[in-house]
Protein backbone atom coordinates (compact mmCIF):
# COMPACT_ATOMS: atom_id res chain seq x y z
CA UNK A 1 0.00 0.00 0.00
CA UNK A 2 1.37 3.18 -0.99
CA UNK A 3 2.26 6.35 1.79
CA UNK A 4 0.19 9.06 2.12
CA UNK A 5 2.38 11.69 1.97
CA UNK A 6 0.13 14.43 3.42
CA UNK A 7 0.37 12.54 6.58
CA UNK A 8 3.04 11.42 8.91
CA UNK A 9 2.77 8.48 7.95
CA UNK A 10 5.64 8.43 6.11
CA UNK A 11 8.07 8.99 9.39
CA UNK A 12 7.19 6.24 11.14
CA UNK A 13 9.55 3.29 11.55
CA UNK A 14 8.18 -0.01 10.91
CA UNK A 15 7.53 -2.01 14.10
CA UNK A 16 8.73 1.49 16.66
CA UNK A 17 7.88 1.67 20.25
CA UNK A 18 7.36 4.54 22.08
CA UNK A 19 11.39 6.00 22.35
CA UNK A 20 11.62 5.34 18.32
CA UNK A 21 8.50 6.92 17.60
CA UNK A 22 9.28 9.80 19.87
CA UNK A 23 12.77 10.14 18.07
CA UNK A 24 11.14 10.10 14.62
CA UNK A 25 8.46 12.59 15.58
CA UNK A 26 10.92 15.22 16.16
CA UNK A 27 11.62 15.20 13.26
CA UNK A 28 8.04 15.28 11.35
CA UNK A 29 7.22 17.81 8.59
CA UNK A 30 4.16 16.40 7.78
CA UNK A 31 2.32 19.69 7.93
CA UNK A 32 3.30 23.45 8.33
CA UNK A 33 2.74 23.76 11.99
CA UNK A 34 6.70 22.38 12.39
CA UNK A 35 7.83 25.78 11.02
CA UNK A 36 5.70 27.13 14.13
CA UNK A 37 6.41 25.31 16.80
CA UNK A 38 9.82 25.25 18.94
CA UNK A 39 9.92 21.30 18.77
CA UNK A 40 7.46 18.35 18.12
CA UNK A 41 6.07 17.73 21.76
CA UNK A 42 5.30 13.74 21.95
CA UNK A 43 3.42 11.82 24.54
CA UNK A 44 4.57 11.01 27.65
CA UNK A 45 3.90 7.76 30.06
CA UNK A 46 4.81 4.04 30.72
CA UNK A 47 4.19 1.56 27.79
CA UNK A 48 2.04 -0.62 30.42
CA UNK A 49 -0.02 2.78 31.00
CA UNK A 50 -4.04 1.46 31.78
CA UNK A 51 -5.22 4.95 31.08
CA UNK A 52 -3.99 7.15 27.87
CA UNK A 53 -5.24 10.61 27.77
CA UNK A 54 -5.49 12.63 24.44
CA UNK A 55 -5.66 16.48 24.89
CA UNK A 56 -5.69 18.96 21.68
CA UNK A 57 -2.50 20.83 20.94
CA UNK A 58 0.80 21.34 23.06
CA UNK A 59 0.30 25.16 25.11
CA UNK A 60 3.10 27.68 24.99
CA UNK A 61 4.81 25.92 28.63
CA UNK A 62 4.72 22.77 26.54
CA UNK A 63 6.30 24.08 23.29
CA UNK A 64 9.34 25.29 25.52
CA UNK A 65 9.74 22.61 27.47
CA UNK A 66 9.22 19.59 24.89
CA UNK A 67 6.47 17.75 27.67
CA UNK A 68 3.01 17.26 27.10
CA UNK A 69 0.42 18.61 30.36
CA UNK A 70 3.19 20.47 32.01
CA UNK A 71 1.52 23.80 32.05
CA UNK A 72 -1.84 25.42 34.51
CA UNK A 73 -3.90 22.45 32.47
CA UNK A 74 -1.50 19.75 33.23
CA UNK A 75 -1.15 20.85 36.72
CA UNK A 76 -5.15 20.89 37.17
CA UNK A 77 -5.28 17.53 35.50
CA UNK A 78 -2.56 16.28 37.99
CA UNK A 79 -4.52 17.31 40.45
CA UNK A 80 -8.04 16.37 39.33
CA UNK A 81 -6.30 12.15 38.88
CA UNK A 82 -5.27 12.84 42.43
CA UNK A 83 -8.74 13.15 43.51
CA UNK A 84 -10.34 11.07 41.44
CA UNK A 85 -8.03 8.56 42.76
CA UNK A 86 -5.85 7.20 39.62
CA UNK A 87 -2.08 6.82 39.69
CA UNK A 88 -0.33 9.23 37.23
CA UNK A 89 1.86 6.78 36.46
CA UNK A 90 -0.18 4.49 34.70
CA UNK A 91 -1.56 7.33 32.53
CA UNK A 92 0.01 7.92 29.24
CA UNK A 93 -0.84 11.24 28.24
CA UNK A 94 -0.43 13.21 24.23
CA UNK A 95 -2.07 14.92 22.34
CA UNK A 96 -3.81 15.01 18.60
CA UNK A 97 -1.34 17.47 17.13
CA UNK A 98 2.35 17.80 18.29
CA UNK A 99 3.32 21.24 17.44
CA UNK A 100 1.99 24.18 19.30
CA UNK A 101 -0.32 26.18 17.33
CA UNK A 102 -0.72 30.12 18.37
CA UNK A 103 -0.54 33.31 16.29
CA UNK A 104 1.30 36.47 18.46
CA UNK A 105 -0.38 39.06 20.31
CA UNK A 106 2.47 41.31 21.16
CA UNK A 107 4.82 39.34 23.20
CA UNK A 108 2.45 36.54 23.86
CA UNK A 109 1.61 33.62 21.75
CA UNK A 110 -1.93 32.69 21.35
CA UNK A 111 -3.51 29.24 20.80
CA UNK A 112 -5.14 28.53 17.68
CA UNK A 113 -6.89 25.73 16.54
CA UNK A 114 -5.70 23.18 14.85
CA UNK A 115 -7.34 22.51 11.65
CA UNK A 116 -8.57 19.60 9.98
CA UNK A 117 -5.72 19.03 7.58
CA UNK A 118 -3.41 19.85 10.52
CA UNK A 119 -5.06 16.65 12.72
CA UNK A 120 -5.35 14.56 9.63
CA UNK A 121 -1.99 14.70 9.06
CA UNK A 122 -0.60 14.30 12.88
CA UNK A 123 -3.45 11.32 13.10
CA UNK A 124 -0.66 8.17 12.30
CA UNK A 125 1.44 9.57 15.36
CA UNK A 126 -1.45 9.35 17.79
CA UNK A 127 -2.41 6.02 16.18
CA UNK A 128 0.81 4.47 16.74
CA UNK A 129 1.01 5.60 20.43
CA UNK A 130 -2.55 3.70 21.16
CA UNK A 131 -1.06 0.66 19.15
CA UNK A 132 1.71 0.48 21.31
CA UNK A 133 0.21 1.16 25.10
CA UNK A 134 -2.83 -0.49 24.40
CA UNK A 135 -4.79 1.59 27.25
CA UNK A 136 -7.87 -0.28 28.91
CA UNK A 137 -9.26 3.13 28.75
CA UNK A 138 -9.42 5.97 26.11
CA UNK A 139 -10.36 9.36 27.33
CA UNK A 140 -10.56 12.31 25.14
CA UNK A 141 -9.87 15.69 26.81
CA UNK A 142 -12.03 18.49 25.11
CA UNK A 143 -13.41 18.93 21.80
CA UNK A 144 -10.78 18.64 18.83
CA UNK A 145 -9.59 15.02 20.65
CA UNK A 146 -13.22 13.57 20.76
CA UNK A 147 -13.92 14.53 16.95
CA UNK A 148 -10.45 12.85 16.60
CA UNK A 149 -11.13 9.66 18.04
CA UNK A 150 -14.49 9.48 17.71
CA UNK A 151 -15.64 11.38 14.50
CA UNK A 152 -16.30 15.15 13.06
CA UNK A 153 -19.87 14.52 14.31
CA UNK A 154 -19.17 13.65 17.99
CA UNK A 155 -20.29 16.06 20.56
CA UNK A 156 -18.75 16.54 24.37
CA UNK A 157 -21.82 18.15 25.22
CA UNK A 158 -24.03 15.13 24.51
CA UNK A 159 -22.14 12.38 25.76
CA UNK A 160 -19.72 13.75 28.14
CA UNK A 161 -18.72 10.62 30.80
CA UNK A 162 -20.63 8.50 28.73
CA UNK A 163 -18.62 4.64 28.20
CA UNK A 164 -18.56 4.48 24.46
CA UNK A 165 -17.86 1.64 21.81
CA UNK A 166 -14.87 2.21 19.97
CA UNK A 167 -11.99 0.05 18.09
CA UNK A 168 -9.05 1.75 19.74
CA UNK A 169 -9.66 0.70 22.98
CA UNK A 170 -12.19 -1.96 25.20
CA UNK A 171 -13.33 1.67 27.21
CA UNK A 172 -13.96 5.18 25.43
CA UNK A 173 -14.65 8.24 27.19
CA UNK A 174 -14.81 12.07 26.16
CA UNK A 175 -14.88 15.17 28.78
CA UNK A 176 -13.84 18.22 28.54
CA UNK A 177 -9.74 19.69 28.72
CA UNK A 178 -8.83 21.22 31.87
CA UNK A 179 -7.84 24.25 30.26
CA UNK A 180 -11.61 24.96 30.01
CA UNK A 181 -12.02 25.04 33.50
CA UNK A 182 -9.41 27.36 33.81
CA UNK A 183 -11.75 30.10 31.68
CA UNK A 184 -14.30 29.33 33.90
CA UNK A 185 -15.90 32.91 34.62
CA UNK A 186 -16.11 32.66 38.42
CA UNK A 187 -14.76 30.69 41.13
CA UNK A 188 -17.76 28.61 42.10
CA UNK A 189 -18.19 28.17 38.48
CA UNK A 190 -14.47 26.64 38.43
CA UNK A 191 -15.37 24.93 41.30
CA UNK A 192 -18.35 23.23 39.90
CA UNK A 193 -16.57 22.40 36.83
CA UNK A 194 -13.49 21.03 38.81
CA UNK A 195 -16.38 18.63 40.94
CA UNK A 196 -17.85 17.46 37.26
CA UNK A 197 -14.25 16.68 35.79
CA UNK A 198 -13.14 14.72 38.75
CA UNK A 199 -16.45 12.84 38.49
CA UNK A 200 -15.74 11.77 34.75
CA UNK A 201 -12.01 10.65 35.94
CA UNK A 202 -13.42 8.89 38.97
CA UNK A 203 -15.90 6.76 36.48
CA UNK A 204 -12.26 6.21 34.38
CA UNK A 205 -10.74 4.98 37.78
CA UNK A 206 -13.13 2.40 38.47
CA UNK A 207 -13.57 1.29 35.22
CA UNK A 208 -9.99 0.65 34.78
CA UNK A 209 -9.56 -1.42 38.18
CA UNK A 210 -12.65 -3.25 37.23
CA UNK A 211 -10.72 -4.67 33.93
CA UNK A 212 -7.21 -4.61 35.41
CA UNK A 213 -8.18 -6.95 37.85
């Protein structure tokens, strides 16, 4: 079967784990958004992870630092597994696109978007990564990862927490990326937001004790 060269297909190593595909990411041109990121920012986890998290798009803290989650959305999810009680080190966490997407507002950089060529063409990364963990459960963090996963149809709003049938894993769940809570408008609303997150990750928890037993 031929490569699709429009994808990154083409930069994956037959047969890679996690280091080799990590190696070969950084050095993916598959799409333009490598001339706009600082470096390709890969997932990050144990191979025997039960749990693998997909978010949208590396933020500005991750672009500089090369680590998915490290920034005020990583640290809220850190602390939202804490409560819900699941160890973060059997979650393997990434994200849809690898390079950091913004456009400049005077000194800062802004996230944008990724589009859907952008995702299509990152897609054989993320692919790859759920090959190779193998998570028990599949949770898509915010909008741009369900419709990823899950199709351009899908909706957070409808089936948020919801256990869904899907290929790529035996347990499928979409809710919404931390960084929304951040924007919350108020603090109770953060609050309340914070209490409906940590419910989702709780149902995630059980679920993956129930079939790691």
């Amino acid at each position: 079967m031929a490569v699709e060269q429009s994808t990154a297909a083409a930069f994956i190593p037959p047969g890679a784990g996690l280091d080799e595909l990590r190696e070969a990411a950084a050095g993916c041109t598959a799409c333009d958004l490598h001339l706009l990121g600082t470096q390709t920012v890969f997932g990050q986890g144990a191979r025997e992870s039960r749990v693998l998290m997909v978010g949208e798009q590396p933020g500005d803290q991750e672009d500089r630092e090369g680590q998915p989650f490290v920034g005020p959305a990583g640290k809220l999810l850190d602390r939202a597994l804490v409560e819900a009680g699941i160890d973060r080190t059997k979650v393997y966490v990434t994200n849809a696109v690898k390079h950091f997407k913004w456009t400049g507002k005077g000194q800062r950089r802004i996230h944008a978007t990724p589009n859907a060529r952008e995702i299509r063409a990152c897609r054989p990364w993320l692919d790859n990564e759920i090959e190779v963990v193998k998570p028990e459960v599949l949770v898509a963090l915010g909008a741009t990862a369900a419709k990823t996963l899950l199709g351009a149809d899908f909706r957070v709003t409808l089936h948020r927490g919801e256990l869904l049938d899907s290929p790529l894993a035996p347990y499928t769940m979409a809710t919404v990326h931390p960084s929304s809570i951040l924007r919350a408008r108020s603090e109770d609303e953060r609050e309340q937001q914070m209490e409906r997150f940590v419910a989702d990750l709780s149902r995630v928890a059980e679920v993956s004790e129930q079939v790691g037993r």
